[in-house]
C-alpha atoms as a PDB file:
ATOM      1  CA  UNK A   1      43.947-101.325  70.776  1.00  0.00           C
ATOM      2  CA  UNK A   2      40.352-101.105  71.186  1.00  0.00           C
ATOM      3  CA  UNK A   3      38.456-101.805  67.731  1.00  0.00           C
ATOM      4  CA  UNK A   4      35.118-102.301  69.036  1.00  0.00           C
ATOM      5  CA  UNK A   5      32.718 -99.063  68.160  1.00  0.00           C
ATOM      6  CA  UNK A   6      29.046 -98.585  70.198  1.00  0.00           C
ATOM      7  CA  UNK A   7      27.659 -97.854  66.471  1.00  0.00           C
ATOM      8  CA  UNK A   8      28.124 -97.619  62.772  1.00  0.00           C
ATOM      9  CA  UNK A   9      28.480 -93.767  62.555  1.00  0.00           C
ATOM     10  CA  UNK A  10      31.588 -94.103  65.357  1.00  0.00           C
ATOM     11  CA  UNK A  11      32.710 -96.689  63.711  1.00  0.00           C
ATOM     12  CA  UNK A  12      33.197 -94.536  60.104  1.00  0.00           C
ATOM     13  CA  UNK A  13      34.048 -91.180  61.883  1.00  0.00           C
ATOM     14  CA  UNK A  14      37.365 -89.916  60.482  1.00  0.00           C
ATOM     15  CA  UNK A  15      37.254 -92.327  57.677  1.00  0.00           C
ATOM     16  CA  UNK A  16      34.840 -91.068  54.828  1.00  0.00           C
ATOM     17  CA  UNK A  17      35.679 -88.769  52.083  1.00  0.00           C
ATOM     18  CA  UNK A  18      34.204 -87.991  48.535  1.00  0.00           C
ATOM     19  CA  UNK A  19      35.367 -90.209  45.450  1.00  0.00           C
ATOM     20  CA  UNK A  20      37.284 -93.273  47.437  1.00  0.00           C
ATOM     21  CA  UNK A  21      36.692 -96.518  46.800  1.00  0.00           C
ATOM     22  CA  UNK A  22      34.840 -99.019  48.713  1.00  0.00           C
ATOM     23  CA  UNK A  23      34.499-102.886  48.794  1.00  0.00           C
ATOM     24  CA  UNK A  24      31.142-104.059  49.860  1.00  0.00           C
ATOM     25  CA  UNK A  25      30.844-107.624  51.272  1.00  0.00           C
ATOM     26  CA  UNK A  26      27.844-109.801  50.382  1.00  0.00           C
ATOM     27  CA  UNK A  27      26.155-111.915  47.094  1.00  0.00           C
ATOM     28  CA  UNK A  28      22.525-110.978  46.329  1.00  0.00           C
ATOM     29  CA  UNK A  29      21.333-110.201  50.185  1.00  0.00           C
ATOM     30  CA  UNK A  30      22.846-112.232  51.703  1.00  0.00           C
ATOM     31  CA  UNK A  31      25.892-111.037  54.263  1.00  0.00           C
ATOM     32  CA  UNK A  32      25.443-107.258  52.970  1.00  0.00           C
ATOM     33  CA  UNK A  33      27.138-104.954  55.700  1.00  0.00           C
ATOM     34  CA  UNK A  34      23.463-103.077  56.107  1.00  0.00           C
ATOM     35  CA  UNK A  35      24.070-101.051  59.045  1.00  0.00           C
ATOM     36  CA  UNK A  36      27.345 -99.545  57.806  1.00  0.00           C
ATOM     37  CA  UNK A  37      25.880 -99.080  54.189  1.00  0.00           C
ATOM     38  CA  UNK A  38      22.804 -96.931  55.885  1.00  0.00           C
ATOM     39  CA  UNK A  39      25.717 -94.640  58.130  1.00  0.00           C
ATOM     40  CA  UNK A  40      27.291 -93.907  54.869  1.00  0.00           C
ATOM     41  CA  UNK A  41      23.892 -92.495  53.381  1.00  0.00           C
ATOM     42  CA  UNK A  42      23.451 -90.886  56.031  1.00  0.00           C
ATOM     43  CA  UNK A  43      26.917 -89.149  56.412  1.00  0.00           C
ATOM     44  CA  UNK A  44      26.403 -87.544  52.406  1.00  0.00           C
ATOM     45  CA  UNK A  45      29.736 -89.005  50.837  1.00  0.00           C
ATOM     46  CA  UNK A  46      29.496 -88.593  47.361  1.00  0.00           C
ATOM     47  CA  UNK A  47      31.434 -89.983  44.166  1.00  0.00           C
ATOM     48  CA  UNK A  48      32.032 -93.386  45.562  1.00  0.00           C
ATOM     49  CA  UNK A  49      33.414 -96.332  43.520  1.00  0.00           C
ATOM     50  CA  UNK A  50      31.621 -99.327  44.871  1.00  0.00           C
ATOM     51  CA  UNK A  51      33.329-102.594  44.068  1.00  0.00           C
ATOM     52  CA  UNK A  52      30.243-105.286  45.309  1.00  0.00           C
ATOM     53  CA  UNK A  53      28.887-108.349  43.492  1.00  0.00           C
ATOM     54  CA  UNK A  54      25.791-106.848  43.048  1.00  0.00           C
ATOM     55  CA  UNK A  55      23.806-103.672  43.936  1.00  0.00           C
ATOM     56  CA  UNK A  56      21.204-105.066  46.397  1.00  0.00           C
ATOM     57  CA  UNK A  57      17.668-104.209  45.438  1.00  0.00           C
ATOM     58  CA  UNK A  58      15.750-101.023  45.183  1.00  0.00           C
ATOM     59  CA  UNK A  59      15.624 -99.263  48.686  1.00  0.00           C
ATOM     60  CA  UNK A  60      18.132-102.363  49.978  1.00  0.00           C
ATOM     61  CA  UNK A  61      21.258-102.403  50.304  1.00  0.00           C
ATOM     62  CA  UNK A  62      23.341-100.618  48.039  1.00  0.00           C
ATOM     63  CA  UNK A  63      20.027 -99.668  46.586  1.00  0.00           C
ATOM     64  CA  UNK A  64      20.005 -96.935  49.111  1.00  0.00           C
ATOM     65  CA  UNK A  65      23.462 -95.577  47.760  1.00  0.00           C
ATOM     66  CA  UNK A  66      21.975 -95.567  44.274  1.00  0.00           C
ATOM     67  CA  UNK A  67      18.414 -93.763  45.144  1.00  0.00           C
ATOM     68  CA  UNK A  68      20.173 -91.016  46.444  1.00  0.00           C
ATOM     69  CA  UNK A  69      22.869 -90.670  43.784  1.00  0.00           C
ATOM     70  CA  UNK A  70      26.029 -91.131  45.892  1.00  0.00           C
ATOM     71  CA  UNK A  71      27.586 -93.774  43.916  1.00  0.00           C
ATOM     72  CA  UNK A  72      29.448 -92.902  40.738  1.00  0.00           C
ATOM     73  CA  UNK A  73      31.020 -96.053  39.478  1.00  0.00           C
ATOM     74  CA  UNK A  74      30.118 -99.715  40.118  1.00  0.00           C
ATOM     75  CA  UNK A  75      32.781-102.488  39.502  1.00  0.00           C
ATOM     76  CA  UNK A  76      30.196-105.551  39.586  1.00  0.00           C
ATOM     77  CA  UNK A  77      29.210-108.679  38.109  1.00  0.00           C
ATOM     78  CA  UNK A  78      25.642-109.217  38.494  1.00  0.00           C
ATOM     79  CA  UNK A  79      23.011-106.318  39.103  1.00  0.00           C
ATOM     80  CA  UNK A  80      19.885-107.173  37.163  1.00  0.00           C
ATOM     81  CA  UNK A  81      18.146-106.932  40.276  1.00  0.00           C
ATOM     82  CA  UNK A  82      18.518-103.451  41.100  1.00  0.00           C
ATOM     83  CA  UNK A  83      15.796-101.089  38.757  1.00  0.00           C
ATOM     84  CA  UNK A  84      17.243 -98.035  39.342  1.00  0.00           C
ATOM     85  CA  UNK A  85      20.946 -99.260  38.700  1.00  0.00           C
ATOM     86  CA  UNK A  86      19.001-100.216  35.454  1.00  0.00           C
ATOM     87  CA  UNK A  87      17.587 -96.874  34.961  1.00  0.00           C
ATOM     88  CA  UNK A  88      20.583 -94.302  36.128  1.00  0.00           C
ATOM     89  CA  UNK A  89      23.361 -96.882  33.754  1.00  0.00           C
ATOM     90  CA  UNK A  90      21.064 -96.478  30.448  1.00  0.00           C
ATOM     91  CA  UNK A  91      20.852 -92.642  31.281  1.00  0.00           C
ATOM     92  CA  UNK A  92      24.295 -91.958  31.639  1.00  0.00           C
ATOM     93  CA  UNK A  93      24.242 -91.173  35.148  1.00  0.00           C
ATOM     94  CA  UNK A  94      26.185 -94.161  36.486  1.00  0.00           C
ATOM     95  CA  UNK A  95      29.613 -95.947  35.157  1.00  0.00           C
ATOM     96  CA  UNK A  96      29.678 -99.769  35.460  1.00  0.00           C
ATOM     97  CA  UNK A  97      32.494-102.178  34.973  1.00  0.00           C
ATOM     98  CA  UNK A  98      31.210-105.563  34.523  1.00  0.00           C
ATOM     99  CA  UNK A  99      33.122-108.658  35.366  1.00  0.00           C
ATOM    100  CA  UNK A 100      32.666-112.329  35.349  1.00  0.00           C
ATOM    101  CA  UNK A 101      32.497-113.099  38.983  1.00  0.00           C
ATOM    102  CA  UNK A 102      34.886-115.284  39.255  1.00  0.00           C
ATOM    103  CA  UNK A 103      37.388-112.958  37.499  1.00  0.00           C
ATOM    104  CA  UNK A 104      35.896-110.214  39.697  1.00  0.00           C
ATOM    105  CA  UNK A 105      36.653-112.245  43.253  1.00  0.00           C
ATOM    106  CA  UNK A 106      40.131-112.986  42.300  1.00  0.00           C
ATOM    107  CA  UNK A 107      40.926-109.147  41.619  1.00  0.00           C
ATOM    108  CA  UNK A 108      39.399-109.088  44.777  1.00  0.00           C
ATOM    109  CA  UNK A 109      41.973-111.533  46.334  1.00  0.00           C
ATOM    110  CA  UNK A 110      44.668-110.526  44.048  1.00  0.00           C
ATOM    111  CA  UNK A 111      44.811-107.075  45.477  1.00  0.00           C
ATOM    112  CA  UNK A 112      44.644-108.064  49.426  1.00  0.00           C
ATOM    113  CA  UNK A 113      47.028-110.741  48.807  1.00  0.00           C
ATOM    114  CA  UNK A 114      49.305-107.694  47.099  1.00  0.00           C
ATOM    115  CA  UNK A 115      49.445-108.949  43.445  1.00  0.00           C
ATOM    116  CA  UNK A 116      48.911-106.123  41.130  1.00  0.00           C
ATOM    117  CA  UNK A 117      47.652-108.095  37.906  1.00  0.00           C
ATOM    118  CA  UNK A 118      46.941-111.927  37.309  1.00  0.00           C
ATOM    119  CA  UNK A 119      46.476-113.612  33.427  1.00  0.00           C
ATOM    120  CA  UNK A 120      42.668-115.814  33.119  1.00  0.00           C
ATOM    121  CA  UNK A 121      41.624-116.775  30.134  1.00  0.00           C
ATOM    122  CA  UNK A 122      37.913-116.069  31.243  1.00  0.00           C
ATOM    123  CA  UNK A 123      36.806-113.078  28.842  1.00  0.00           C
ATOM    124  CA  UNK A 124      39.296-113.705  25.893  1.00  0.00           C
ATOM    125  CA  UNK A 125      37.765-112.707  22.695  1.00  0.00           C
ATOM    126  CA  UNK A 126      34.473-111.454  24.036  1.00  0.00           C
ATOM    127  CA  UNK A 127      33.307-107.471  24.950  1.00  0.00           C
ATOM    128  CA  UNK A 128      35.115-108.214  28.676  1.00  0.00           C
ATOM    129  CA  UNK A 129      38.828-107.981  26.218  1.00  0.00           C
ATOM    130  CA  UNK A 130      38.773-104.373  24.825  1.00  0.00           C
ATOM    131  CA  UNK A 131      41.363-102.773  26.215  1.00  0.00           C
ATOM    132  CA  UNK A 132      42.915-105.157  27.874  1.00  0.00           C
ATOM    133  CA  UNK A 133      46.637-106.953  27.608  1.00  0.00           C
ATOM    134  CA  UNK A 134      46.136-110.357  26.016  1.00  0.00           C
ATOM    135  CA  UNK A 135      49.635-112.622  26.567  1.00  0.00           C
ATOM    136  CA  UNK A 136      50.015-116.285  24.906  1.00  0.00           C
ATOM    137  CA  UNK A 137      50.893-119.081  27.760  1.00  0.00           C
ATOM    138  CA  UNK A 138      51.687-122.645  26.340  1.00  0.00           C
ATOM    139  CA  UNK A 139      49.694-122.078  22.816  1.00  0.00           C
ATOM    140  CA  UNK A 140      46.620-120.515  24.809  1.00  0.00           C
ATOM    141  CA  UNK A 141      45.513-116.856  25.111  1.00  0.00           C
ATOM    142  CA  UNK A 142      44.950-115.309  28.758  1.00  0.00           C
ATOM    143  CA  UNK A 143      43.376-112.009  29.568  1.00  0.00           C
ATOM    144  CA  UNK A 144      45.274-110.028  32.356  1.00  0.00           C
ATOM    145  CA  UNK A 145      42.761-108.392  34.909  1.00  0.00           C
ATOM    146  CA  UNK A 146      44.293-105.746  37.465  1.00  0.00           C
ATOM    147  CA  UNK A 147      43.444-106.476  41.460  1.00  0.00           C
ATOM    148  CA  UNK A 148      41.767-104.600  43.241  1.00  0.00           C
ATOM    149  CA  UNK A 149      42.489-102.761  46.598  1.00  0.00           C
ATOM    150  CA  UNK A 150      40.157-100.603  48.158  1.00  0.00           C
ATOM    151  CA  UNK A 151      39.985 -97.473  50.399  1.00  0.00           C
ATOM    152  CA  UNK A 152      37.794 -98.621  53.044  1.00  0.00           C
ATOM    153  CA  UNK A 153      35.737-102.757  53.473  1.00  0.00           C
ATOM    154  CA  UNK A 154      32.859-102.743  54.855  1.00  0.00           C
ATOM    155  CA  UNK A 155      31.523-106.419  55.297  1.00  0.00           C
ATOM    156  CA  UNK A 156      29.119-108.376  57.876  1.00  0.00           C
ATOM    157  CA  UNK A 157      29.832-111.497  59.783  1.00  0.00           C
ATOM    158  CA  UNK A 158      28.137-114.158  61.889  1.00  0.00           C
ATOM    159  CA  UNK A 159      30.411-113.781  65.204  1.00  0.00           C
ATOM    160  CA  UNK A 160      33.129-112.112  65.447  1.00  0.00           C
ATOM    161  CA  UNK A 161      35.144-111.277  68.321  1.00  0.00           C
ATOM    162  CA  UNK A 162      36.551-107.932  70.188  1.00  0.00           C
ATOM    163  CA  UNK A 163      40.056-108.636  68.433  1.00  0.00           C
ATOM    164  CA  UNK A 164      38.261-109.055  65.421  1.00  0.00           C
ATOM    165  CA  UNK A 165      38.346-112.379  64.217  1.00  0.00           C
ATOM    166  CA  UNK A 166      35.554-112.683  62.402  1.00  0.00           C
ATOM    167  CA  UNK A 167      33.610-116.254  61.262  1.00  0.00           C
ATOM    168  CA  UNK A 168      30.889-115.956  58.190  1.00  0.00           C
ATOM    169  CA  UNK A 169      28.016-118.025  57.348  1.00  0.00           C
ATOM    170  CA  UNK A 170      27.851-120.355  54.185  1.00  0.00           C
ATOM    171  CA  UNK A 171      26.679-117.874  51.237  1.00  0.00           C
ATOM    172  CA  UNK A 172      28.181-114.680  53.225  1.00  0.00           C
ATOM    173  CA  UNK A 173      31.445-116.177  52.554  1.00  0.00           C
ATOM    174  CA  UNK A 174      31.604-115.455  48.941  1.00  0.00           C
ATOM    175  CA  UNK A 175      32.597-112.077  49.037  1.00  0.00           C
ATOM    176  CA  UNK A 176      33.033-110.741  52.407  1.00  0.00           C
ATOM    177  CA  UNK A 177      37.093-112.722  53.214  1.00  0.00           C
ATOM    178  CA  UNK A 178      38.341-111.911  50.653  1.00  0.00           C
ATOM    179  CA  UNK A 179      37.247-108.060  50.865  1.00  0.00           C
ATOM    180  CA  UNK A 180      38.246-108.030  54.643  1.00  0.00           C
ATOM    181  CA  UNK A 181      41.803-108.128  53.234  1.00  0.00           C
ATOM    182  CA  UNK A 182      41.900-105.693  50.253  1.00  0.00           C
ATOM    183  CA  UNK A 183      41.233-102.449  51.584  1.00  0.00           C
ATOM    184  CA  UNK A 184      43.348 -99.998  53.698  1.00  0.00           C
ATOM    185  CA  UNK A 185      40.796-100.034  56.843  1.00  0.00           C
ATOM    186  CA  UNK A 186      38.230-102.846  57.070  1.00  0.00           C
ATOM    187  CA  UNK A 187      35.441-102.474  59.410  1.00  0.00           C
ATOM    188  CA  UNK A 188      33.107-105.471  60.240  1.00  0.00           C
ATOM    189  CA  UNK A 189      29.739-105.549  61.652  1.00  0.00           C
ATOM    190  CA  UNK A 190      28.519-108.706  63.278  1.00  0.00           C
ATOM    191  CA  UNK A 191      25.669-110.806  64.436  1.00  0.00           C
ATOM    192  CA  UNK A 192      27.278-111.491  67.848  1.00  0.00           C
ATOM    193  CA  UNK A 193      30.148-109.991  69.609  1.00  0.00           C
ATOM    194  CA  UNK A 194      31.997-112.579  71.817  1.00  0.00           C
ATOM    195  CA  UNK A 195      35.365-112.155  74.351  1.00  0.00           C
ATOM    196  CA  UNK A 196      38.371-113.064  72.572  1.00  0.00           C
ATOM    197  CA  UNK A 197      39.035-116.808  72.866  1.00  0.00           C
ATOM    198  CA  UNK A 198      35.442-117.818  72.407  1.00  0.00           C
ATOM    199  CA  UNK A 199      35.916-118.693  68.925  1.00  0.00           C
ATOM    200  CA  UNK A 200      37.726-121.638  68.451  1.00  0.00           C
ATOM    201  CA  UNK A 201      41.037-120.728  66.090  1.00  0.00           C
ATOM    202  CA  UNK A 202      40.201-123.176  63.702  1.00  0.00           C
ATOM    203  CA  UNK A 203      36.853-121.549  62.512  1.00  0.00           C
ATOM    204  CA  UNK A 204      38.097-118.214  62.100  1.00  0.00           C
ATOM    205  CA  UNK A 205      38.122-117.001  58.603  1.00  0.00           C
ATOM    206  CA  UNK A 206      39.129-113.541  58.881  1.00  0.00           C
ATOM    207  CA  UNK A 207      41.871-112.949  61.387  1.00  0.00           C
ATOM    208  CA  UNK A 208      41.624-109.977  63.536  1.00  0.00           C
ATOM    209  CA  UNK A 209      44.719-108.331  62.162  1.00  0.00           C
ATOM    210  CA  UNK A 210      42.823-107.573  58.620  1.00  0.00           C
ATOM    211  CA  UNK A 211      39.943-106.040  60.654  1.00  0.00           C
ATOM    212  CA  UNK A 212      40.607-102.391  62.174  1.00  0.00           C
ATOM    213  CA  UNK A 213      37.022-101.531  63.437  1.00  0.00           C
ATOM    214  CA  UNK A 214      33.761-103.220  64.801  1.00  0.00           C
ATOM    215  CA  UNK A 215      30.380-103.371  65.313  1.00  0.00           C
ATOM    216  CA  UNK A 216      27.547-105.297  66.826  1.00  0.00           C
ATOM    217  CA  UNK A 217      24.326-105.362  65.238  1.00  0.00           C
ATOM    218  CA  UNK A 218      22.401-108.198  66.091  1.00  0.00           C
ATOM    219  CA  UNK A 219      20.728-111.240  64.109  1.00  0.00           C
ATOM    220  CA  UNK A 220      20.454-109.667  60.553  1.00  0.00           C
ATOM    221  CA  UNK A 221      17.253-109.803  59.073  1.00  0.00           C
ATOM    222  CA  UNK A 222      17.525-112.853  56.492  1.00  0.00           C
ATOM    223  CA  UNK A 223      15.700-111.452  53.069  1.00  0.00           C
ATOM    224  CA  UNK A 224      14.646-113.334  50.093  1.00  0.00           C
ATOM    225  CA  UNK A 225      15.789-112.022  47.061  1.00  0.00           C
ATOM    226  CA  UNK A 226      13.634-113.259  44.649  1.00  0.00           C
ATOM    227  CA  UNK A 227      10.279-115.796  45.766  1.00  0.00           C
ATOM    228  CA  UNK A 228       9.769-118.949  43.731  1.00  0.00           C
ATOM    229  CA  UNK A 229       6.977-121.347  44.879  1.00  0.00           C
ATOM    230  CA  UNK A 230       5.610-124.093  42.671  1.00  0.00           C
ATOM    231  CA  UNK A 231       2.644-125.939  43.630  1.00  0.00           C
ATOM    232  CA  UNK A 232       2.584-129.116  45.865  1.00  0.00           C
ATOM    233  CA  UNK A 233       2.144-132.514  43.760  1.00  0.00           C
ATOM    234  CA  UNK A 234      -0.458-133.197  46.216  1.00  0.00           C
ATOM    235  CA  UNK A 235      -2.613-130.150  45.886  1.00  0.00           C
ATOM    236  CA  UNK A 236      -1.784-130.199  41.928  1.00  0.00           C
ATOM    237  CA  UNK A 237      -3.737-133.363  41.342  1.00  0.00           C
ATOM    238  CA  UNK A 238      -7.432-133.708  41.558  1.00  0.00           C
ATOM    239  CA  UNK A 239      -8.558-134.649  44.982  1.00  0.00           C
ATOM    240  CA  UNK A 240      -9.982-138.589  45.278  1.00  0.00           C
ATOM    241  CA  UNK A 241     -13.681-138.003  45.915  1.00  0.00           C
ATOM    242  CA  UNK A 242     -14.820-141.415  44.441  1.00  0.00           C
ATOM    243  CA  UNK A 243     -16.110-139.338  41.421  1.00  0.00           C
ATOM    244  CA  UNK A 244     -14.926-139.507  37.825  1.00  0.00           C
ATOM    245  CA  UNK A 245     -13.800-135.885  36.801  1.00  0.00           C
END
């Protein structure tokens, strides 16, 4: 079975329709499937439910998804860096389920691993409760959050090879495993496409049965998010001329 694709619009032909759901790898900008987020824009699906950490940034990312409107519903845990998430969520356009992203990974994992529900007591007696079951284990309370399982993965990995095994890069692992397994058809876009038995089997952490599709895009670009400097010590304190100041 051949899963490697020349592109990201081969690689989604056939599998795109309005309204399914999609798990998108990646935390802040880091390890964000770009090439196969900018194929669906271009392709016009509409009424998606995106299931992501976050929603990039305005014009990145899932940003582009949200500028031109073909997101419905985001199932998140952090987007305060997104304006016009901000912006469509207070007008009405755009539903949002927040989670605590911890409890939002393991519905993640729950549904790949093919557990339906899971009890945490993360949420109990807050906002993140109404609605939901709340069971007593051992004289505590414990919230029960649903997995999740999506339509179609789309995630981004360091190497990977033409069998699919994929290896990420420290803070691209936080989302992108466990979304490589929780979705009907996963497709995976790497830095660098290698023969199979170039990776060594002990540093693969998604094995190429989870992964039906591939692409290779090349080194991605690596964004900052948000730029924090703080001045040197050295250039903070007055410079020694000999004179009092």
């Amino acid at each position: 079975m051949n899963k490697v694709y020349p592109d990201a619009q081969a690689a989604l032909a056939g599998l795109l329709r309005d309204g399914m759901l999609v798990m998108a790898g990646g935390f802040g900008l880091c390890g964000i499937p770009e090439a196969l987020i900018l194929a669906i824009r271009d392709s016009g699906v509409k009424n998606l439910t995106v299931v992501s950490n976050n929603a990039g940034i305005d014009g990145v990312g899932l940003g582009l998804l949200l500028d031109t409107r073909q997101i419905k519903k985001m199932i998140s845990s952090y987007v305060g860096e997104n304006k016009t998430f901000a912006q469509q969520y207070l007008a009405g356009e755009l539903e949002i389920e927040f989670n605590p992203q911890g409890t939002l990974a393991e519905r993640i994992r729950a549904g790949g691993a093919g557990i339906p529900a899971f009890y945490t007591k993360t949420g109990v007696g807050t906002l993140i409760a109404e609605g939901k079951e709340v069971k007593e284990f051992d004289g505590e309370k414990y919230l029960m959050e649903r997995g999740l399982f999506g339509d179609l993965a789309i995630v981004h990995a360091w190497k990977g090879d033409t069998a699919g095994n994929l290896v990420y890069r420290k803070t691209a692992r936080n989302f992108n495993p466990m979304m490589a397994t929780a979705a009907k058809i996963t497709i995976a876009e790497v830095e660098h496409l290698v023969p199979v038995g170039e990776i060594d089997p002990d540093h693969v952490h998604t094995p190429g049965i989870f992964v039906k599709r591939i692409i290779e895009v090349g080194t991605a670009k690596k964004r900052i998010e948000q730029r924090t400097t703080r001045k040197r010590a050295e250039a903070a304190a007055p410079a020694a001329t000999g004179v009092e100041v």
